[in-house]
C-alpha atoms as a PDB file:
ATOM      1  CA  UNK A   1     -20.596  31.381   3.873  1.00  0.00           C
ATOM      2  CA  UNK A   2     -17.076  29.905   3.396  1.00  0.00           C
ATOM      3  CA  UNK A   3     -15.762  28.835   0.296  1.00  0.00           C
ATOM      4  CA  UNK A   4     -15.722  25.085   1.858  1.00  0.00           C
ATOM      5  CA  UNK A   5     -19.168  25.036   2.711  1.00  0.00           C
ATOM      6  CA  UNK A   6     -19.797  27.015  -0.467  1.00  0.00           C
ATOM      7  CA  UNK A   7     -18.039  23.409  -2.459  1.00  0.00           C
ATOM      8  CA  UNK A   8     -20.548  21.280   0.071  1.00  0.00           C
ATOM      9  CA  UNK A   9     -23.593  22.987  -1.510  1.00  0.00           C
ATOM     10  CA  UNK A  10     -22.747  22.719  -4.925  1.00  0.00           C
ATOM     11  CA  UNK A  11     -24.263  19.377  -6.574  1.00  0.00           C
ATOM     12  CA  UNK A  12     -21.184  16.529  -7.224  1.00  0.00           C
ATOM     13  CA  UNK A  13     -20.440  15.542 -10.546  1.00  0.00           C
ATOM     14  CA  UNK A  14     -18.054  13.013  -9.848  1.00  0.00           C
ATOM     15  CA  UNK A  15     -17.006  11.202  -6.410  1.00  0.00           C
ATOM     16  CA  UNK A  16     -13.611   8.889  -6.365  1.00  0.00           C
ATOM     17  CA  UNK A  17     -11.943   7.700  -3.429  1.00  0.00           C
ATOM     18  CA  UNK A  18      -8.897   5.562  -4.808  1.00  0.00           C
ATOM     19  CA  UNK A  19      -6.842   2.825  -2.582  1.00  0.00           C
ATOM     20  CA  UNK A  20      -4.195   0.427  -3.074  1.00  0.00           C
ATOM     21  CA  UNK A  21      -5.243  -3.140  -3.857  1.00  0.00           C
ATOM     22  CA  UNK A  22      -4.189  -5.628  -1.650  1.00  0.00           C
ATOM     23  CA  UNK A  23      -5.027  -9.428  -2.762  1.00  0.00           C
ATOM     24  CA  UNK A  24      -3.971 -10.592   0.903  1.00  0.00           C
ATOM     25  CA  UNK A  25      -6.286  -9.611   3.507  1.00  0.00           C
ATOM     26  CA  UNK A  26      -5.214  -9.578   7.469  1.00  0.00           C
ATOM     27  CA  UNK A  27      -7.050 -13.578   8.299  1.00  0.00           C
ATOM     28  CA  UNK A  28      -4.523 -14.928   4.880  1.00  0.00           C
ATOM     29  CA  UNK A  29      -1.639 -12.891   6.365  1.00  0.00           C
ATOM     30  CA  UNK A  30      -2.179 -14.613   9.588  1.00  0.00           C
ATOM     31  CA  UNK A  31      -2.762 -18.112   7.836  1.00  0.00           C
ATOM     32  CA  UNK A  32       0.267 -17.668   5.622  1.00  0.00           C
ATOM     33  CA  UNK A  33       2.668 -16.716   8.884  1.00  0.00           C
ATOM     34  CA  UNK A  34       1.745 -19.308  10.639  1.00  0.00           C
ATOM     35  CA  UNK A  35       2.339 -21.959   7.703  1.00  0.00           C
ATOM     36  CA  UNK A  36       5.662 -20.543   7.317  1.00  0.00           C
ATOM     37  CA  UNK A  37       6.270 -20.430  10.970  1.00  0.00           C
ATOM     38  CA  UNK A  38       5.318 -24.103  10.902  1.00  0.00           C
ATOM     39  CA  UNK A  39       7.312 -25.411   8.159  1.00  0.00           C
ATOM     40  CA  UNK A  40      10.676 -23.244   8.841  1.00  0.00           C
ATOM     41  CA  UNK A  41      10.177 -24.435  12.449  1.00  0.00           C
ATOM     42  CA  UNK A  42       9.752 -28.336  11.747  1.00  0.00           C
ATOM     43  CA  UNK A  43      12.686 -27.186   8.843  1.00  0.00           C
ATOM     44  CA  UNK A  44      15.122 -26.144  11.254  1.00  0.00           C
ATOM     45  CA  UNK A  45      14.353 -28.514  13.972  1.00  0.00           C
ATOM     46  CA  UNK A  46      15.417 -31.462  11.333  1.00  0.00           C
ATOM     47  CA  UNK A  47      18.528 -29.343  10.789  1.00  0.00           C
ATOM     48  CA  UNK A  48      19.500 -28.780  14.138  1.00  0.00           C
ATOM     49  CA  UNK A  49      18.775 -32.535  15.334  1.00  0.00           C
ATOM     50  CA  UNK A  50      21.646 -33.223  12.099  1.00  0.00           C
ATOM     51  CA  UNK A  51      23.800 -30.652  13.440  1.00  0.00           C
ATOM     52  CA  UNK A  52      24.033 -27.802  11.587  1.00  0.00           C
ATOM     53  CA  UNK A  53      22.425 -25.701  13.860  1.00  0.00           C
ATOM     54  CA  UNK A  54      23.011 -22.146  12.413  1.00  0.00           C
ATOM     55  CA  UNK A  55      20.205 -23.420   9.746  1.00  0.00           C
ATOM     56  CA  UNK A  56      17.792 -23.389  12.338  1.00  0.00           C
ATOM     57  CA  UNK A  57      18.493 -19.387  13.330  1.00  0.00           C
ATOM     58  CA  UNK A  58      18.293 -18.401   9.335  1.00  0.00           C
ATOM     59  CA  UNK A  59      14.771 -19.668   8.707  1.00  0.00           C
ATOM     60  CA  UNK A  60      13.869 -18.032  11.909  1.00  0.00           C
ATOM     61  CA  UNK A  61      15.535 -15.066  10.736  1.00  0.00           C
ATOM     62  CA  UNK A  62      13.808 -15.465   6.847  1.00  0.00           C
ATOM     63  CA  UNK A  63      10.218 -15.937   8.743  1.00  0.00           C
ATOM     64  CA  UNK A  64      10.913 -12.420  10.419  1.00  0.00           C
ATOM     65  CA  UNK A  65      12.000 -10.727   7.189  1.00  0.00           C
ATOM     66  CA  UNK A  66       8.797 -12.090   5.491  1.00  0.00           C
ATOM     67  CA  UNK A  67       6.847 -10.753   8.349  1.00  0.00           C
ATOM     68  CA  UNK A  68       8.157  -7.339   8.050  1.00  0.00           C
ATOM     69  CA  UNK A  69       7.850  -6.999   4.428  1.00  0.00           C
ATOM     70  CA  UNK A  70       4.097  -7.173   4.592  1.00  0.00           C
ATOM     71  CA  UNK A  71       4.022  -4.759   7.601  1.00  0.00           C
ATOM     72  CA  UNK A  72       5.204  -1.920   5.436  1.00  0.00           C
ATOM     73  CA  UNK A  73       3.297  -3.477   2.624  1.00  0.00           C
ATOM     74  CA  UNK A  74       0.302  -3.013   4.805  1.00  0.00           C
ATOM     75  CA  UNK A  75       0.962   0.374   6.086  1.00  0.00           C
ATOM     76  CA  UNK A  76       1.422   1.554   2.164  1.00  0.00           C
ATOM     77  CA  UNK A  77      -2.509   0.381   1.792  1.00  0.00           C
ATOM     78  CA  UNK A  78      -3.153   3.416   3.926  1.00  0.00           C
ATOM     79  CA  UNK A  79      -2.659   5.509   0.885  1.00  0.00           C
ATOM     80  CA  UNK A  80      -5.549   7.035  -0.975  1.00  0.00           C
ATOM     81  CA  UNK A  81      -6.567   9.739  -3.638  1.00  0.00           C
ATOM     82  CA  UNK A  82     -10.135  11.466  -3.376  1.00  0.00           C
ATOM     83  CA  UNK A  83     -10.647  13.108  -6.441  1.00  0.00           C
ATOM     84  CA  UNK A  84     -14.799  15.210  -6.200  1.00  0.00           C
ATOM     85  CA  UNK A  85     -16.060  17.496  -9.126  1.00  0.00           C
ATOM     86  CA  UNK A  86     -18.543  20.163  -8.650  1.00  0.00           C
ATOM     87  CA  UNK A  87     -19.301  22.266 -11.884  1.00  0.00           C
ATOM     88  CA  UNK A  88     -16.854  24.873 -10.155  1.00  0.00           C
ATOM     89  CA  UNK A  89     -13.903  23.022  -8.964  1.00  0.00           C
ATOM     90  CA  UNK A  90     -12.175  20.184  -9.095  1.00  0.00           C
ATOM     91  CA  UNK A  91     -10.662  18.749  -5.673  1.00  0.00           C
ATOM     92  CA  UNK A  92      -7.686  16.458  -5.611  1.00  0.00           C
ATOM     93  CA  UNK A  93      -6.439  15.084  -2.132  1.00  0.00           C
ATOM     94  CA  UNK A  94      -3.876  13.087  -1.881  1.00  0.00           C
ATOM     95  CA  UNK A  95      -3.296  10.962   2.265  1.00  0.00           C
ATOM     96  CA  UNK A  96       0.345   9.534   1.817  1.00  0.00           C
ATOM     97  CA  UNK A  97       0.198   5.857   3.872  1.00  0.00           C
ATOM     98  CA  UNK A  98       2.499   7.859   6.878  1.00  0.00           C
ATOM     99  CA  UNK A  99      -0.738  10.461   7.338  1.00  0.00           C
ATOM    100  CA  UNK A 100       0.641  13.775   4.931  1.00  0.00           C
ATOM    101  CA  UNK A 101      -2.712  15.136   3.253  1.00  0.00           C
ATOM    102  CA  UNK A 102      -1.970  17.300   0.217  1.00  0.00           C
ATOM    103  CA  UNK A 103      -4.884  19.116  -1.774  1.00  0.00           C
ATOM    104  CA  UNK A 104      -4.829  20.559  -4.971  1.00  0.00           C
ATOM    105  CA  UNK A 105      -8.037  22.353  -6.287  1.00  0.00           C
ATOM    106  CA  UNK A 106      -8.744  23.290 -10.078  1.00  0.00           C
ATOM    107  CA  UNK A 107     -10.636  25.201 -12.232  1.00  0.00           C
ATOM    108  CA  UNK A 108     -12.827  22.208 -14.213  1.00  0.00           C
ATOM    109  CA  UNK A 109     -13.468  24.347 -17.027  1.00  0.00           C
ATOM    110  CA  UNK A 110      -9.263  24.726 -17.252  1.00  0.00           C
ATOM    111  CA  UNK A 111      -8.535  20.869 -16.581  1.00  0.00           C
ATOM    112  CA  UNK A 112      -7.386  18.417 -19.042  1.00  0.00           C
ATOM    113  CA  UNK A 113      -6.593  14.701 -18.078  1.00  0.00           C
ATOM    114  CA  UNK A 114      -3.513  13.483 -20.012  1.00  0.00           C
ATOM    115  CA  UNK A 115      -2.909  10.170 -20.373  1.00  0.00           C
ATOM    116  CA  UNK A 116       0.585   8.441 -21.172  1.00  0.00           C
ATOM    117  CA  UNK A 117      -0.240   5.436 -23.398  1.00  0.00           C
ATOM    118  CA  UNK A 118       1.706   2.072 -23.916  1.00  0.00           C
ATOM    119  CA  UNK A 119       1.057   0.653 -26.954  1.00  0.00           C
ATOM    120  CA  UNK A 120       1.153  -3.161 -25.609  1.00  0.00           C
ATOM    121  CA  UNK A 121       0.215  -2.273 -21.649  1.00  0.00           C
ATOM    122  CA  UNK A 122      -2.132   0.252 -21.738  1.00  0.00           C
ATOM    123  CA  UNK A 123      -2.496   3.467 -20.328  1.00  0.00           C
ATOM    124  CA  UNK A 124       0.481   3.676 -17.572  1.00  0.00           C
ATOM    125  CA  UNK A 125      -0.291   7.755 -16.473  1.00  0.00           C
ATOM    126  CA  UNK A 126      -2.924   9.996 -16.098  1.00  0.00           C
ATOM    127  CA  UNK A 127      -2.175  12.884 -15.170  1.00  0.00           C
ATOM    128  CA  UNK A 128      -4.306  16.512 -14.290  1.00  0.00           C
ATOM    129  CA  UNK A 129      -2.916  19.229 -16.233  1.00  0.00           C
ATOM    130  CA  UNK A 130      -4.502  22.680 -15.856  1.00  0.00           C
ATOM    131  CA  UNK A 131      -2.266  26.026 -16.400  1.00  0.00           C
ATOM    132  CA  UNK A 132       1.076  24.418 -16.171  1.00  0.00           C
ATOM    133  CA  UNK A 133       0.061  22.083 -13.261  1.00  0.00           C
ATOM    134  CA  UNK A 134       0.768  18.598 -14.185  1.00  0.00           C
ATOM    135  CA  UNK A 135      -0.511  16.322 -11.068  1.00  0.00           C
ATOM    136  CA  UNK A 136      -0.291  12.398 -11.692  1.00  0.00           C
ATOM    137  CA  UNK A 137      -3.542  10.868 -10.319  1.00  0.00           C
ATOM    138  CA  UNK A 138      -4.562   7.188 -10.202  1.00  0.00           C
ATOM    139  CA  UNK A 139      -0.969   5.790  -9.905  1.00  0.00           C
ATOM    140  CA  UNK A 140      -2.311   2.461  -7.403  1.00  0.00           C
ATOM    141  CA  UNK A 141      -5.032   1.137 -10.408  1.00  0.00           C
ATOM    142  CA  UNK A 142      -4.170  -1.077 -12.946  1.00  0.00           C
ATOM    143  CA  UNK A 143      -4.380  -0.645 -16.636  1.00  0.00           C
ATOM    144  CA  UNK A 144      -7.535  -1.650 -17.194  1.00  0.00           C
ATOM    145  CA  UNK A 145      -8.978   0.174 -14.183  1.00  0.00           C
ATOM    146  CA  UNK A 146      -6.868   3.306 -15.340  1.00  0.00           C
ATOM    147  CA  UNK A 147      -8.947   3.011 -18.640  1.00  0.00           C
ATOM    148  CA  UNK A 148     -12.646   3.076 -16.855  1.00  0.00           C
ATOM    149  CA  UNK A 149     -11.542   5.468 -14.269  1.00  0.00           C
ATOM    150  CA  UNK A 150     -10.437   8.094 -17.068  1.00  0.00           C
ATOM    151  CA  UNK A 151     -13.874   7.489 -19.184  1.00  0.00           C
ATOM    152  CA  UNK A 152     -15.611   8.600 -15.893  1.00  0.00           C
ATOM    153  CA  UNK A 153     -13.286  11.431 -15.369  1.00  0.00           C
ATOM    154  CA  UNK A 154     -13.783  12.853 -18.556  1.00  0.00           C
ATOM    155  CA  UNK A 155     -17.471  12.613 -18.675  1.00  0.00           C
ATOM    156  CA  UNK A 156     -18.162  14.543 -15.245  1.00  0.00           C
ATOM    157  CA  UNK A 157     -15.383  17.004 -17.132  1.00  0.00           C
ATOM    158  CA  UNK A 158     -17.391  17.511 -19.885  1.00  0.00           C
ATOM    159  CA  UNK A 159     -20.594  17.668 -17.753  1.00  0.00           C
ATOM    160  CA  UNK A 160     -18.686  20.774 -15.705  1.00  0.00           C
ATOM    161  CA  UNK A 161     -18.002  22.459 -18.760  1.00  0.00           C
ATOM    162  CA  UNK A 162     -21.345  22.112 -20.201  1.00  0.00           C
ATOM    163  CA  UNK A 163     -22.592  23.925 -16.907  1.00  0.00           C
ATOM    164  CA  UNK A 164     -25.746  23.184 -15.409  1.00  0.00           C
ATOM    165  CA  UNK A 165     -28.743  22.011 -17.032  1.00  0.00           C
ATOM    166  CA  UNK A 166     -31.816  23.490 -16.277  1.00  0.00           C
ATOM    167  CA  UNK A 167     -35.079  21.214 -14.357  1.00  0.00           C
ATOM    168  CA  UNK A 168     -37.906  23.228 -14.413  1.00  0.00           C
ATOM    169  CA  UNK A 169     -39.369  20.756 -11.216  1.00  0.00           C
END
């Protein structure tokens, strides 16, 4: 048996799969291009029949810009963290939004989450600190969502390190 199927068999404490938010879905991208296509085209066609033609080349020029912006804003949504605890490791793996998958794995009885308060914001970091490791997890959620996501954490922590409870069924 290897040590991967070995993790499979175990029973999961605690299952996260974290992505970047993204308020504007593909259909409002669309909408939004073509309003701005619309208005910088009727824009610079008022310009041009004035003569200042140059204008009419700049809000092209401004509509490709905005279009390429939310390209790499939309290849950055590839990103994700998938963060599983069995009662004998932790697994951390990280997918960058350009494909690079790095894994970290922990001891959960070793782990401590650390969390890097604001006094007015929140929490801004959590971090994964275990035997001078210090791994910063959850960076995409917001405050509030950092909050409930480190409750979570910390219970199926303390449920590894409690060890498991015996069913007699």
């Amino acid at each position: 048996m290897t040590a991967g199927n070995d993790f499979d068999a175990q029973p999961e404490l605690f299952s996260a799969l974290l992505t970047p938010h993204r308020s504007l879905g593909r259909t409002g991208f669309l909408v939004l291009m073509i309003f701005l296509s619309v208005v910088s085209f009727a824009t610079g066609l008022a310009f041009l029949l004035m003569g200042a033609w140059p204008v009419f080349g700049f809000l092209c020029l401004d509509v490709l810009v905005i279009w390429w912006a939310f390209r790499i804003n939309f290849r950055r949504a590839l990103a994700s963290e998938e963060i599983r605890i069995t009662p004998s490791e932790l697994r951390l793996r990280r997918v960058s939004h350009r494909g690079h998958v790095v894994e970290w794995v922990f001891n959960p009885l070793w782990v401590q989450l650390d969390q890097k308060i604001h006094a007015e914001f929140g929490i801004e970091r959590l971090y994964l600190v275990s035997r001078g490791r210090r791994v910063s997890i959850a960076s995409f959620l917001g405050a509030d969502e950092k909050a409930s996501f480190a409750k979570a954490l910390l219970a199926a922590l303390q449920a590894a390190r409690r060890g498991p409870t015996y069913n007699p069924l």
